[in-house]
PDB file of N, CA and C in Angstrom:
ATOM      1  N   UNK A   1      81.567 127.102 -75.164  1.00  0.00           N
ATOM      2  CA  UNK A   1      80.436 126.474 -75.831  1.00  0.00           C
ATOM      3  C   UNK A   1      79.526 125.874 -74.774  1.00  0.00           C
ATOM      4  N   UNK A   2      78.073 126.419 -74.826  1.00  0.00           N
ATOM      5  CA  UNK A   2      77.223 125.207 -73.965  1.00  0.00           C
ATOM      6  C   UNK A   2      76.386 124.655 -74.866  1.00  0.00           C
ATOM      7  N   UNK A   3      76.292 123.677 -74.386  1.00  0.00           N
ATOM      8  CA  UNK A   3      75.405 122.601 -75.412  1.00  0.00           C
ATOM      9  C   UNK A   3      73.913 122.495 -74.489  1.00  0.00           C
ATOM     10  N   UNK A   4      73.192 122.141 -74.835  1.00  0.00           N
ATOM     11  CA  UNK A   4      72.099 122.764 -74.686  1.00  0.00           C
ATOM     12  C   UNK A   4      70.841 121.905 -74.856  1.00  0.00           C
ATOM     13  N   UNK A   5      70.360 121.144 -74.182  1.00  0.00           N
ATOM     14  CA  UNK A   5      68.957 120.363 -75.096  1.00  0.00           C
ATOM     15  C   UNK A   5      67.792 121.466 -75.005  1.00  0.00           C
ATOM     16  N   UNK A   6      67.078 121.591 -75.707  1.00  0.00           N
ATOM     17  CA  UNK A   6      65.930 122.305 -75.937  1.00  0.00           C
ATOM     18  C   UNK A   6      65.023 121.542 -74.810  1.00  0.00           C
ATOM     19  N   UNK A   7      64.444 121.090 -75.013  1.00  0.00           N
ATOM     20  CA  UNK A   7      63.539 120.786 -74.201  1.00  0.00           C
ATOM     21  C   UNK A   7      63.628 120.803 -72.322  1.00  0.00           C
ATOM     22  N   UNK A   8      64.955 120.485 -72.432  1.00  0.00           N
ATOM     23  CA  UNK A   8      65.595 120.635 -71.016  1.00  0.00           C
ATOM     24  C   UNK A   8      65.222 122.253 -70.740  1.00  0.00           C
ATOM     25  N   UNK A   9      65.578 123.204 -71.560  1.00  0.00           N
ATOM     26  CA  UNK A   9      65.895 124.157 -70.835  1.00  0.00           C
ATOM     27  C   UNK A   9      64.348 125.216 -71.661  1.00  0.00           C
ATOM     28  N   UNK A  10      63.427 124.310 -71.850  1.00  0.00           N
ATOM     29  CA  UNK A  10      61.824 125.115 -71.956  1.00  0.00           C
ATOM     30  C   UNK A  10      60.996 124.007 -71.069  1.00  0.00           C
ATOM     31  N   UNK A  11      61.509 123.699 -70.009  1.00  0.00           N
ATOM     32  CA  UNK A  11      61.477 122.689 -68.940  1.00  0.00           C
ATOM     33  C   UNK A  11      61.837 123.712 -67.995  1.00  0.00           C
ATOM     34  N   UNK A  12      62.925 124.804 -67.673  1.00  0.00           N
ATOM     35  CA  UNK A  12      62.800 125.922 -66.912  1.00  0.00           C
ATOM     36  C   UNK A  12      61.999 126.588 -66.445  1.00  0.00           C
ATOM     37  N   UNK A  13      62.039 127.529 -65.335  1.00  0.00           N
ATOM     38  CA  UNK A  13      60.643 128.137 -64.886  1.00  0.00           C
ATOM     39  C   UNK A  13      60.882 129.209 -65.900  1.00  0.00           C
ATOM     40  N   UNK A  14      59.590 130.145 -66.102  1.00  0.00           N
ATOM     41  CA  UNK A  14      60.002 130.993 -67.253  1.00  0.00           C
ATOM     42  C   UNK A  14      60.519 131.623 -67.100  1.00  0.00           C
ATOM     43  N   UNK A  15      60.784 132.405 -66.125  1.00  0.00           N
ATOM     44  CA  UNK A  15      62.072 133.532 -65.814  1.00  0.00           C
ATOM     45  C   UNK A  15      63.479 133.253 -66.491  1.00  0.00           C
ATOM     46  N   UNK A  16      63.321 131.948 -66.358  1.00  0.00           N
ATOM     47  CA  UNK A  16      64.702 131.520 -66.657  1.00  0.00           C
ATOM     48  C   UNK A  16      64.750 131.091 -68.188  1.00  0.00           C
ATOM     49  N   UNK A  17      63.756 130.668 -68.159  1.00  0.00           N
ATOM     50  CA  UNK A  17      63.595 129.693 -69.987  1.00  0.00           C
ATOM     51  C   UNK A  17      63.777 131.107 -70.794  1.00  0.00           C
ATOM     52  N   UNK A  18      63.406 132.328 -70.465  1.00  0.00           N
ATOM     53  CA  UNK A  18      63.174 133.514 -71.447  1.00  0.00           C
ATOM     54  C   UNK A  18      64.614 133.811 -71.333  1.00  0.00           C
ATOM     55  N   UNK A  19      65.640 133.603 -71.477  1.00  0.00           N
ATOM     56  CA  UNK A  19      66.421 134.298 -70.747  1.00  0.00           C
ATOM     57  C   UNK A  19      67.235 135.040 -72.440  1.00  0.00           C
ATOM     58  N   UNK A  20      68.386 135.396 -72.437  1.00  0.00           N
ATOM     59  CA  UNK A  20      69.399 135.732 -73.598  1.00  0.00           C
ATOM     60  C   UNK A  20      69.246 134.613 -74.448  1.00  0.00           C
ATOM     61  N   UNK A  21      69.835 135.265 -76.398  1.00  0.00           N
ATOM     62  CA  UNK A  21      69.874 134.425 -76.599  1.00  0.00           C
ATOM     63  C   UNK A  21      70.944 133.014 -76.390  1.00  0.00           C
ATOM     64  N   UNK A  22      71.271 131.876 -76.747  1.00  0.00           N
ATOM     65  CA  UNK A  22      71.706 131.182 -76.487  1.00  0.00           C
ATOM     66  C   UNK A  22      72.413 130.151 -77.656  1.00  0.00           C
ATOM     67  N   UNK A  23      73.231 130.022 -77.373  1.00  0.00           N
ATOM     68  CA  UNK A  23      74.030 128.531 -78.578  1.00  0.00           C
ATOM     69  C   UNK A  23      73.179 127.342 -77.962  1.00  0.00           C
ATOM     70  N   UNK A  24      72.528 126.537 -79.431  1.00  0.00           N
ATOM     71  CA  UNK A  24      72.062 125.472 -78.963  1.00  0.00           C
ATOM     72  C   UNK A  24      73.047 124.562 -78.979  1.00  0.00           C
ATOM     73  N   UNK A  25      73.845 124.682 -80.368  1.00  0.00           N
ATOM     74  CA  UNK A  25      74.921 123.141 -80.785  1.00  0.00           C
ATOM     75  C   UNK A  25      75.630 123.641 -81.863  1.00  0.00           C
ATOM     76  N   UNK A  26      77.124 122.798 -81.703  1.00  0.00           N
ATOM     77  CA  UNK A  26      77.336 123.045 -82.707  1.00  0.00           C
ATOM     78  C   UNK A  26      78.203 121.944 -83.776  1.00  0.00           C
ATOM     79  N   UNK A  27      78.043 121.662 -84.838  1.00  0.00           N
ATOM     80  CA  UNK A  27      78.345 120.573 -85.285  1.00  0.00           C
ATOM     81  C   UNK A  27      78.808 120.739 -87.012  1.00  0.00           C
ATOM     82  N   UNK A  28      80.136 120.370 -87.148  1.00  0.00           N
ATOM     83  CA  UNK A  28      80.498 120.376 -88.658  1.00  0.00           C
ATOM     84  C   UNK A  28      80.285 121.279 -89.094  1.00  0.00           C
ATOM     85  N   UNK A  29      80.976 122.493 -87.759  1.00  0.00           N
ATOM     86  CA  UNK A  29      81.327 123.869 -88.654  1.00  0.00           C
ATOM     87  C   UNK A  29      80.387 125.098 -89.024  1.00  0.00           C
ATOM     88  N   UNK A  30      79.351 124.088 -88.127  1.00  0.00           N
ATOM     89  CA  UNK A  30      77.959 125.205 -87.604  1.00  0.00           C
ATOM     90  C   UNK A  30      77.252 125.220 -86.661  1.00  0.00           C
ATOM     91  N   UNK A  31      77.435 126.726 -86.423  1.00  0.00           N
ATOM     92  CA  UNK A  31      76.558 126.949 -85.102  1.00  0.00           C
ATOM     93  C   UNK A  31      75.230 126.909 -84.897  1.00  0.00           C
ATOM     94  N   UNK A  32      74.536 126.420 -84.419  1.00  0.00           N
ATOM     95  CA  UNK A  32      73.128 126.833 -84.001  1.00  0.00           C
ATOM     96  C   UNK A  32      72.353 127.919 -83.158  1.00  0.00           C
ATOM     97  N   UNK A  33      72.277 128.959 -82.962  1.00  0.00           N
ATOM     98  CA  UNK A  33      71.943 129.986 -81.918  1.00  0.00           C
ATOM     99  C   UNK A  33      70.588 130.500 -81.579  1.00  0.00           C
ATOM    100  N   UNK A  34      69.353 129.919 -80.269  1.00  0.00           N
ATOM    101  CA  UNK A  34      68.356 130.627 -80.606  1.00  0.00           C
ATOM    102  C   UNK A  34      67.990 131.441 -79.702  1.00  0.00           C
ATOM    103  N   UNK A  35      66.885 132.211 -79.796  1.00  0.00           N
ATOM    104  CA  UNK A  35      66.332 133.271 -79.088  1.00  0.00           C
ATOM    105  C   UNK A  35      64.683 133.259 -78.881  1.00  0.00           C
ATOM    106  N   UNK A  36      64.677 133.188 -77.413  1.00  0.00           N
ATOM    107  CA  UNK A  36      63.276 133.003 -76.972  1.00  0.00           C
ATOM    108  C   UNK A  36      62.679 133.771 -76.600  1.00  0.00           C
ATOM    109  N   UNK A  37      61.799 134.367 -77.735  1.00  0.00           N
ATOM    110  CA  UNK A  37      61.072 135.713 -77.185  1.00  0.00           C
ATOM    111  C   UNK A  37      59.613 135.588 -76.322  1.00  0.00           C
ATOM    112  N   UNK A  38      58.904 134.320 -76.522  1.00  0.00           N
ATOM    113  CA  UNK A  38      57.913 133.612 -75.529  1.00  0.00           C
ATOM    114  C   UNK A  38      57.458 133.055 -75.120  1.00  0.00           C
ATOM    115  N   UNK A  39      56.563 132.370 -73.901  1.00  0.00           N
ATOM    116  CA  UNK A  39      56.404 130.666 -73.534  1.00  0.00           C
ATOM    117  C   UNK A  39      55.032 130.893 -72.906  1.00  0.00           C
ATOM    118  N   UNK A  40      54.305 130.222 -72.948  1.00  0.00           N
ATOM    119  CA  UNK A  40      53.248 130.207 -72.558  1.00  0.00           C
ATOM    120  C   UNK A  40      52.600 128.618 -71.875  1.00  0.00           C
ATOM    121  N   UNK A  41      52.264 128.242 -71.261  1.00  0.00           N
ATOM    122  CA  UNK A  41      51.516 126.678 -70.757  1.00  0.00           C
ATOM    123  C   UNK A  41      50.228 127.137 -71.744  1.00  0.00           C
ATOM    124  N   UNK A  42      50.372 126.195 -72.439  1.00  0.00           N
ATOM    125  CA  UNK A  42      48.832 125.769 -73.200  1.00  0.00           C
ATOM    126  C   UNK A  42      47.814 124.733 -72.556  1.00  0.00           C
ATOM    127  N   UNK A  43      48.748 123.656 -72.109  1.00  0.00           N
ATOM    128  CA  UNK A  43      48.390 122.270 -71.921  1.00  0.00           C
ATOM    129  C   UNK A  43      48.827 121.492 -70.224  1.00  0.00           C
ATOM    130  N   UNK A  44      48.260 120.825 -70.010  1.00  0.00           N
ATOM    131  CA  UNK A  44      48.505 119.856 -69.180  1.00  0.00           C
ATOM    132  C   UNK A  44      49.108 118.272 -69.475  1.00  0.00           C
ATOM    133  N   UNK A  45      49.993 117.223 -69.094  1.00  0.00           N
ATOM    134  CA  UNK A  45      49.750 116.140 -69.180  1.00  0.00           C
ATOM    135  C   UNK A  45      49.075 115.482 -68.334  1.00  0.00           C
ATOM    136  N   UNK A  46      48.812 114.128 -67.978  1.00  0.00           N
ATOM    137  CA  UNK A  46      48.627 113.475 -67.137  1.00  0.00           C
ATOM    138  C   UNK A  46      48.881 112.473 -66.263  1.00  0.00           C
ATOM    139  N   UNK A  47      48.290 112.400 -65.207  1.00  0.00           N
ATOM    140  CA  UNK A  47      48.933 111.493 -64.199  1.00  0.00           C
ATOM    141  C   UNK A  47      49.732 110.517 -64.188  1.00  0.00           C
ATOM    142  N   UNK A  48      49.573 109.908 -65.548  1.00  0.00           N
ATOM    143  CA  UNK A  48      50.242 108.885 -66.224  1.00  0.00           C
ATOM    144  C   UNK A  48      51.273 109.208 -66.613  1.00  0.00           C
ATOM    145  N   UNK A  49      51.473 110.414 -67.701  1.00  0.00           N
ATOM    146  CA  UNK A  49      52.555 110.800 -68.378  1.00  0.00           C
ATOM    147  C   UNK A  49      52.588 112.389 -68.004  1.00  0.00           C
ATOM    148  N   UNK A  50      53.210 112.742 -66.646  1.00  0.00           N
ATOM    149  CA  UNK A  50      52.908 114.042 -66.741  1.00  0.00           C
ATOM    150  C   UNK A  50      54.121 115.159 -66.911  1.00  0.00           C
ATOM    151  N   UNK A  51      53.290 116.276 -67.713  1.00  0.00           N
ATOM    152  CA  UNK A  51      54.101 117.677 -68.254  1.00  0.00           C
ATOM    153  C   UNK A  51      53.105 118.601 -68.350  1.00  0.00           C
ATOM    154  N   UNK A  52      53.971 119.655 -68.983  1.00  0.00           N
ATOM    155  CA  UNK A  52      53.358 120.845 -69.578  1.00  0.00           C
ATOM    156  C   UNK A  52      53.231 120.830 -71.203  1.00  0.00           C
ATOM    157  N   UNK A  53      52.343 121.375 -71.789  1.00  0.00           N
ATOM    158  CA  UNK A  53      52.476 121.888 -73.141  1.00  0.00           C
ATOM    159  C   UNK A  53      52.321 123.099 -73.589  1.00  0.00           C
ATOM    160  N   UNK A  54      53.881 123.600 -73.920  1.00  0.00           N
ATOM    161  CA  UNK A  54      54.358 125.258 -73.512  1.00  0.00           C
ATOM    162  C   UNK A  54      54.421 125.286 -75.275  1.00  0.00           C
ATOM    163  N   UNK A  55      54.049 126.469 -75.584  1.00  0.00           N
ATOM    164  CA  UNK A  55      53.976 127.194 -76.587  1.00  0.00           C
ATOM    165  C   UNK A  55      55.143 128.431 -76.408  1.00  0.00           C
ATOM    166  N   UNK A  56      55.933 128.163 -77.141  1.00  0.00           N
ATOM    167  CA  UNK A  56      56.792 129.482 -77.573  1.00  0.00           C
ATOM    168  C   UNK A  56      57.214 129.830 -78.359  1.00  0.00           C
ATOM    169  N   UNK A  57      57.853 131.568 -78.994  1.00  0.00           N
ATOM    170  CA  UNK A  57      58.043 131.974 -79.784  1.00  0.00           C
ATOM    171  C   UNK A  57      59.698 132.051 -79.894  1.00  0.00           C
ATOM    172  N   UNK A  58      60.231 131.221 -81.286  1.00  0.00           N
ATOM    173  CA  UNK A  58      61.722 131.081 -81.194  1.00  0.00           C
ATOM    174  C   UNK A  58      62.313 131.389 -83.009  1.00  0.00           C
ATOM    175  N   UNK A  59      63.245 132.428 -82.525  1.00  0.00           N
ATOM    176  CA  UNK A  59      63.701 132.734 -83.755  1.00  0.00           C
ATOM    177  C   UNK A  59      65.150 131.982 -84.286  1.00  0.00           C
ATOM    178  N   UNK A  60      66.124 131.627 -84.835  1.00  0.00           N
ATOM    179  CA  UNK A  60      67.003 131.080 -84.637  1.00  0.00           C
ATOM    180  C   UNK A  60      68.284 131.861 -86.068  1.00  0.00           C
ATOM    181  N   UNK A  61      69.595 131.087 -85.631  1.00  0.00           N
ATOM    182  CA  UNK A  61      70.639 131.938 -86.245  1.00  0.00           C
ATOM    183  C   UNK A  61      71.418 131.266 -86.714  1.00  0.00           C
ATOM    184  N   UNK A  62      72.128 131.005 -87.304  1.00  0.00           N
ATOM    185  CA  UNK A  62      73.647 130.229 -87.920  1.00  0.00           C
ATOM    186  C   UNK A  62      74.704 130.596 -88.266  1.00  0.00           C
ATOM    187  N   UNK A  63      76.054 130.519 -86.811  1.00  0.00           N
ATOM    188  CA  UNK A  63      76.997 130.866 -87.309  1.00  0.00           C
ATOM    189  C   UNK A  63      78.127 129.537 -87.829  1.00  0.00           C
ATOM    190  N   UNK A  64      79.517 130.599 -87.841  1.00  0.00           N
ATOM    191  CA  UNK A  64      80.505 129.277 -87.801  1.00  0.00           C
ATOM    192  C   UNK A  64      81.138 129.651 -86.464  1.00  0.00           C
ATOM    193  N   UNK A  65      80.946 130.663 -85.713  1.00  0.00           N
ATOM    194  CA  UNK A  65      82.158 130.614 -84.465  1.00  0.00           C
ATOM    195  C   UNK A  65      80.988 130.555 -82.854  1.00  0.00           C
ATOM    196  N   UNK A  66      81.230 129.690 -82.155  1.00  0.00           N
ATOM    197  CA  UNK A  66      79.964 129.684 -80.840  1.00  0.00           C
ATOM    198  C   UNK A  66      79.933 131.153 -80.279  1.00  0.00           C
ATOM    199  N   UNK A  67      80.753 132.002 -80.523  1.00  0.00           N
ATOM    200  CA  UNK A  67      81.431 133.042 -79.703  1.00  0.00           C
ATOM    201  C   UNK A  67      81.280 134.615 -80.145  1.00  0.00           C
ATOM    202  N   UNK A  68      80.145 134.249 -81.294  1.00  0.00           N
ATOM    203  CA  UNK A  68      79.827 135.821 -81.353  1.00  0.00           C
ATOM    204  C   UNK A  68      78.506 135.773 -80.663  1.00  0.00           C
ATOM    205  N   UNK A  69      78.452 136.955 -80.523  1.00  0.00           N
ATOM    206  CA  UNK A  69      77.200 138.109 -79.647  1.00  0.00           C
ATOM    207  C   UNK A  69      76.032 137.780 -80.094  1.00  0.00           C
ATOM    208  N   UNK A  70      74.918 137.412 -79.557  1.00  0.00           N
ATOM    209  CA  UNK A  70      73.495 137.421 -80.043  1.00  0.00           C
ATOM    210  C   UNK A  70      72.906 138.900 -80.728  1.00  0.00           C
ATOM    211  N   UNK A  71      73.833 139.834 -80.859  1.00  0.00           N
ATOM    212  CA  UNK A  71      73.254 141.101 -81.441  1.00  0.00           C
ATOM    213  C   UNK A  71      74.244 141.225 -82.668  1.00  0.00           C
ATOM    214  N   UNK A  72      74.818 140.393 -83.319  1.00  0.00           N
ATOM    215  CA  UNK A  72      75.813 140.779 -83.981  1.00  0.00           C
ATOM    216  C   UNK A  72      75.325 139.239 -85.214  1.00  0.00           C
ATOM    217  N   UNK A  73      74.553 138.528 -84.777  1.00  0.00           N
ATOM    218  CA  UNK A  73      74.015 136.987 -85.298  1.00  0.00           C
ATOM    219  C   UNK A  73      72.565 138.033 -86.733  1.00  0.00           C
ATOM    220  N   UNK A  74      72.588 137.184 -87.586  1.00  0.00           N
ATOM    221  CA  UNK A  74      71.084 137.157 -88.239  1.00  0.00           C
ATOM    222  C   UNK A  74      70.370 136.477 -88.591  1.00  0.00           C
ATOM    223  N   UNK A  75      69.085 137.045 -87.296  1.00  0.00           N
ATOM    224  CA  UNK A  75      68.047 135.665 -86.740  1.00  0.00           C
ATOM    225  C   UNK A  75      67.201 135.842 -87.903  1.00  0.00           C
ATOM    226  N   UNK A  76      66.518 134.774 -87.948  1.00  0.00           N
ATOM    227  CA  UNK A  76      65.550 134.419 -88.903  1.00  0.00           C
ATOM    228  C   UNK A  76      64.194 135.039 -88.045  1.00  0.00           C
ATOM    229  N   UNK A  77      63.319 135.098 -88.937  1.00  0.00           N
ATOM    230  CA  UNK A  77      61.768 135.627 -88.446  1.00  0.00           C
ATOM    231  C   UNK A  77      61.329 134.594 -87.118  1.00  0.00           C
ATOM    232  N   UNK A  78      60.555 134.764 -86.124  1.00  0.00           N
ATOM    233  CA  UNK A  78      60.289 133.965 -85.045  1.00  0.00           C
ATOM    234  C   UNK A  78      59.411 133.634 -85.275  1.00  0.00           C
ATOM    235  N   UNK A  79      59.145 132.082 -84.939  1.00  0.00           N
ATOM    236  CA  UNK A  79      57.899 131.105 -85.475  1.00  0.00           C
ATOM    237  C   UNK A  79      57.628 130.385 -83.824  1.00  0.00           C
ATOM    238  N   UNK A  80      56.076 130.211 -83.882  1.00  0.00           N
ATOM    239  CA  UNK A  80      55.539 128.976 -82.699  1.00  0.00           C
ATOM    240  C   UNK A  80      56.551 127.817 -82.929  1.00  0.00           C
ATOM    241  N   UNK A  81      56.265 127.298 -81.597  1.00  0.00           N
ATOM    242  CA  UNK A  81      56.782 126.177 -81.427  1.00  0.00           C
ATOM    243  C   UNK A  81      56.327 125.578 -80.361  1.00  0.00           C
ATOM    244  N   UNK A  82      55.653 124.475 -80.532  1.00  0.00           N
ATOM    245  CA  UNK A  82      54.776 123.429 -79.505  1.00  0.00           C
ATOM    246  C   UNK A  82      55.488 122.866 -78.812  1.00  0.00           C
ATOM    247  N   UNK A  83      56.203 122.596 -77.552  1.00  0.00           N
ATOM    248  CA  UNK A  83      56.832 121.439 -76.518  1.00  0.00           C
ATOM    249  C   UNK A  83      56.536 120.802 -75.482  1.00  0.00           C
ATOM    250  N   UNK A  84      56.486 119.583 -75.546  1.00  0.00           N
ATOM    251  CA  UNK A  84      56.230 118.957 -74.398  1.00  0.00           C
ATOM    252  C   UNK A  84      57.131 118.655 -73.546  1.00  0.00           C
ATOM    253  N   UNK A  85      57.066 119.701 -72.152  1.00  0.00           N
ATOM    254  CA  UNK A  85      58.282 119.386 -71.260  1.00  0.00           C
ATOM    255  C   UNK A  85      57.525 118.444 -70.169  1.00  0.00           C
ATOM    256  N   UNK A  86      58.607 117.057 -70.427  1.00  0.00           N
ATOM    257  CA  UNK A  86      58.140 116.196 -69.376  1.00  0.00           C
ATOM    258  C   UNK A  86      59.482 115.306 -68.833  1.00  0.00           C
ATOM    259  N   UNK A  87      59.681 115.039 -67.767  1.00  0.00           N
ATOM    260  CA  UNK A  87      60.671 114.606 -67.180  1.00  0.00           C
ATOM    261  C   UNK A  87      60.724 113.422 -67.509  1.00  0.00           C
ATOM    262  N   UNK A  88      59.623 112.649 -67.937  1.00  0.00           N
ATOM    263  CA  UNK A  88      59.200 110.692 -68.606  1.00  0.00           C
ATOM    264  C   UNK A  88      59.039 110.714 -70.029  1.00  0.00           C
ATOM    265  N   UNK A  89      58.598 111.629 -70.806  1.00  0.00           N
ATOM    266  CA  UNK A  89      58.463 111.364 -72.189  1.00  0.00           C
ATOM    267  C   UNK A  89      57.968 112.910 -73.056  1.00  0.00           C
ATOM    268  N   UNK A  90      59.294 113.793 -72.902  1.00  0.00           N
ATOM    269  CA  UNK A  90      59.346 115.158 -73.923  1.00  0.00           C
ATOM    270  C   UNK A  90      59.348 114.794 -74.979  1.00  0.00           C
ATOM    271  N   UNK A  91      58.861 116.070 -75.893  1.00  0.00           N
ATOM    272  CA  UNK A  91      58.392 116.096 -77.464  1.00  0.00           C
ATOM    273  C   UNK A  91      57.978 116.796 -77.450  1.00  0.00           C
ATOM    274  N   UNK A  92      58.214 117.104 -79.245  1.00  0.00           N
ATOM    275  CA  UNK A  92      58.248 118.770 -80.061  1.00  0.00           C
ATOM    276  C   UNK A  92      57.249 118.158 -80.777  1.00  0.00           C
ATOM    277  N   UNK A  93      56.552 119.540 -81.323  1.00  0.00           N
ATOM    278  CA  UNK A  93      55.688 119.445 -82.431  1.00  0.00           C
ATOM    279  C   UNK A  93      56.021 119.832 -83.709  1.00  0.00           C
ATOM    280  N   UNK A  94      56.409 118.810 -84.378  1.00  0.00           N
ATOM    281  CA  UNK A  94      56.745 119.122 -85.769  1.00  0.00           C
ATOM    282  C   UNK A  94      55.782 119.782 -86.625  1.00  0.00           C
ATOM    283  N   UNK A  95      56.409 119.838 -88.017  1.00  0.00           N
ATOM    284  CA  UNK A  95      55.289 121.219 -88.923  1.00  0.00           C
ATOM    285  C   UNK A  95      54.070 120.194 -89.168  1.00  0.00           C
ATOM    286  N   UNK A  96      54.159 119.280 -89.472  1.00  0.00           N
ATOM    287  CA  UNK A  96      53.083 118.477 -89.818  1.00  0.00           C
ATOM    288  C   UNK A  96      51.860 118.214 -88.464  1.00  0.00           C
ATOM    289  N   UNK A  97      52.030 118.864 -87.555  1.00  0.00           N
ATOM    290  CA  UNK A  97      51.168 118.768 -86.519  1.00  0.00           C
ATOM    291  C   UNK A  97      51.509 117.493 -85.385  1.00  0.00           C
ATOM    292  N   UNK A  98      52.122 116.809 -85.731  1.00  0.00           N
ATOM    293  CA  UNK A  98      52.636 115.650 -85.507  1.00  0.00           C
ATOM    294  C   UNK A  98      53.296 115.825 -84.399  1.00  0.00           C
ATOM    295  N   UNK A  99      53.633 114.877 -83.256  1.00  0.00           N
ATOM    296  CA  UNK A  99      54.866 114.652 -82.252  1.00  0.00           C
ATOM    297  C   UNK A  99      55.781 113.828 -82.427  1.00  0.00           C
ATOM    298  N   UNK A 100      56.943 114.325 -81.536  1.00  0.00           N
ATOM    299  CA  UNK A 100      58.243 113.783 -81.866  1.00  0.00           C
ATOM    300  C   UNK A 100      58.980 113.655 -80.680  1.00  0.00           C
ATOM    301  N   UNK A 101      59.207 112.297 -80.146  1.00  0.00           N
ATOM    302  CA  UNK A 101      58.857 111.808 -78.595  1.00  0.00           C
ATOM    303  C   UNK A 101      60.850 111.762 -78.870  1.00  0.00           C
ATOM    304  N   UNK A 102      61.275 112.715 -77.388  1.00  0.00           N
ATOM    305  CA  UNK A 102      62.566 112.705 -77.569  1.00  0.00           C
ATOM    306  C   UNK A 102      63.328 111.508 -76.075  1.00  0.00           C
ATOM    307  N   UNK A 103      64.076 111.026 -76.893  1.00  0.00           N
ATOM    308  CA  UNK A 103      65.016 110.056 -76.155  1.00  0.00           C
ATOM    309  C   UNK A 103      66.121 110.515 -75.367  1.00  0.00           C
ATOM    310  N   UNK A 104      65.671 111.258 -73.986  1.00  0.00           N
ATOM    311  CA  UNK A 104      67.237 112.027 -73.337  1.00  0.00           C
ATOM    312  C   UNK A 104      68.266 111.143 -73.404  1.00  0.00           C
ATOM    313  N   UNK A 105      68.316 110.035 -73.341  1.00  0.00           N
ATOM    314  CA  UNK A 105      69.095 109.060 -72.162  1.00  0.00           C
ATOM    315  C   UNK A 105      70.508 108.940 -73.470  1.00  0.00           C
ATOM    316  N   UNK A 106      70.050 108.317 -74.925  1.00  0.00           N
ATOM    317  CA  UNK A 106      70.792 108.254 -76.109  1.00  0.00           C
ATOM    318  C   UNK A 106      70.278 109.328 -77.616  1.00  0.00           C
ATOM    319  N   UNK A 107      69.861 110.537 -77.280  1.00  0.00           N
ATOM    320  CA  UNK A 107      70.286 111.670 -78.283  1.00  0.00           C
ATOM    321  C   UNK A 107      71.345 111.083 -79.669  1.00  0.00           C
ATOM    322  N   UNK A 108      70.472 111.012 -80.143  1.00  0.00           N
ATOM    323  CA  UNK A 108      71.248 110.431 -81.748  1.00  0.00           C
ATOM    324  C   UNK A 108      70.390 110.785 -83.136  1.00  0.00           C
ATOM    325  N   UNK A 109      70.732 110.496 -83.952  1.00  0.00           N
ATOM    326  CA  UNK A 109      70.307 110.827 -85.325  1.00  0.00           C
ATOM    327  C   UNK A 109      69.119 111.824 -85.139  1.00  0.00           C
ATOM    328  N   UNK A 110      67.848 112.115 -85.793  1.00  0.00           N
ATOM    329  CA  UNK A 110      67.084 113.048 -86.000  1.00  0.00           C
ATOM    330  C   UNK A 110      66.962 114.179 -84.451  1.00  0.00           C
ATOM    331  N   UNK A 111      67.188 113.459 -83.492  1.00  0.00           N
ATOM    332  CA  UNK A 111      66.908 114.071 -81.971  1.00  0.00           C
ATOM    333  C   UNK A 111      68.214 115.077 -81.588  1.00  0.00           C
ATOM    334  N   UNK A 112      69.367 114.820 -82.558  1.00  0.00           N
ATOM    335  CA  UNK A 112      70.586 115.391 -82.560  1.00  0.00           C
ATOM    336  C   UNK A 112      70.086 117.252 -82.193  1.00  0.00           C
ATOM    337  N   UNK A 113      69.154 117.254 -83.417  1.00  0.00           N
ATOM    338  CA  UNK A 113      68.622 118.656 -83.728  1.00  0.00           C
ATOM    339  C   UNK A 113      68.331 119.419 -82.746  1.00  0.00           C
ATOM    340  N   UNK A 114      67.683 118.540 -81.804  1.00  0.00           N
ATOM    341  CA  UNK A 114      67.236 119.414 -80.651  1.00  0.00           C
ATOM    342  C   UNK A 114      67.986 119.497 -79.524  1.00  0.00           C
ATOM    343  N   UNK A 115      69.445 119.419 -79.640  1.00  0.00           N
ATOM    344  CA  UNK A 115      70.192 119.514 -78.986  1.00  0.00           C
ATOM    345  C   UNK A 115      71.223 120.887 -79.284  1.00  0.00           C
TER     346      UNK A 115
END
């Protein structure tokens, strides 16, 4: 099993961020598994708070065992997904257009997800 924060690893250079798919987490008997088909830099941060704002395309899967094959999983349709990779203050863009400022240090309740 690797566990996995999202944002950590679309924080990769892209060679690497594109890579297979991957187990994000798994918890109470379910797996999480996604697949990154693209990333793009949209955005800049700034001097103050600085990152990237990478746009990518991520489809995702649900098993019960970490240990089957990404070709053997059934992914759901692949949707955008807005991230802010920043080493001081990452965050996703939720559906509502909205941000969602993630806490590396204590990962707990709603931030669980993106792990």
């Amino acid at each position: 099993m690797k566990p996995l924060i999202l944002a950590a690893a679309l924080a990769l250079p892209a060679a690497l961020a594109q890579a297979e798919p991957y187990l994000a987490r798994c918890q109470m008997g379910e797996c999480v598994h996604y697949d990154q088909t693209g990333r793009q830099v949209v955005g800049q941060g700034s001097a103050t708070v600085p990152g990237e704002l990478v746009l990518v395309t991520l489809r995702q899967a649900v098993s019960a065992d970490p240990d089957i094959p990404g070709d053997s999983l059934a992914w759901g349709e692949p949707a955008p997904v807005q991230v802010f990779c920043s080493g001081t203050r990452p965050a996703f863009m939720a559906g509502d257009a909205s941000y969602t400022a993630l806490d590396l240090v204590t990962p707990a309740g709603a931030t669980t997800l993106i792990t």
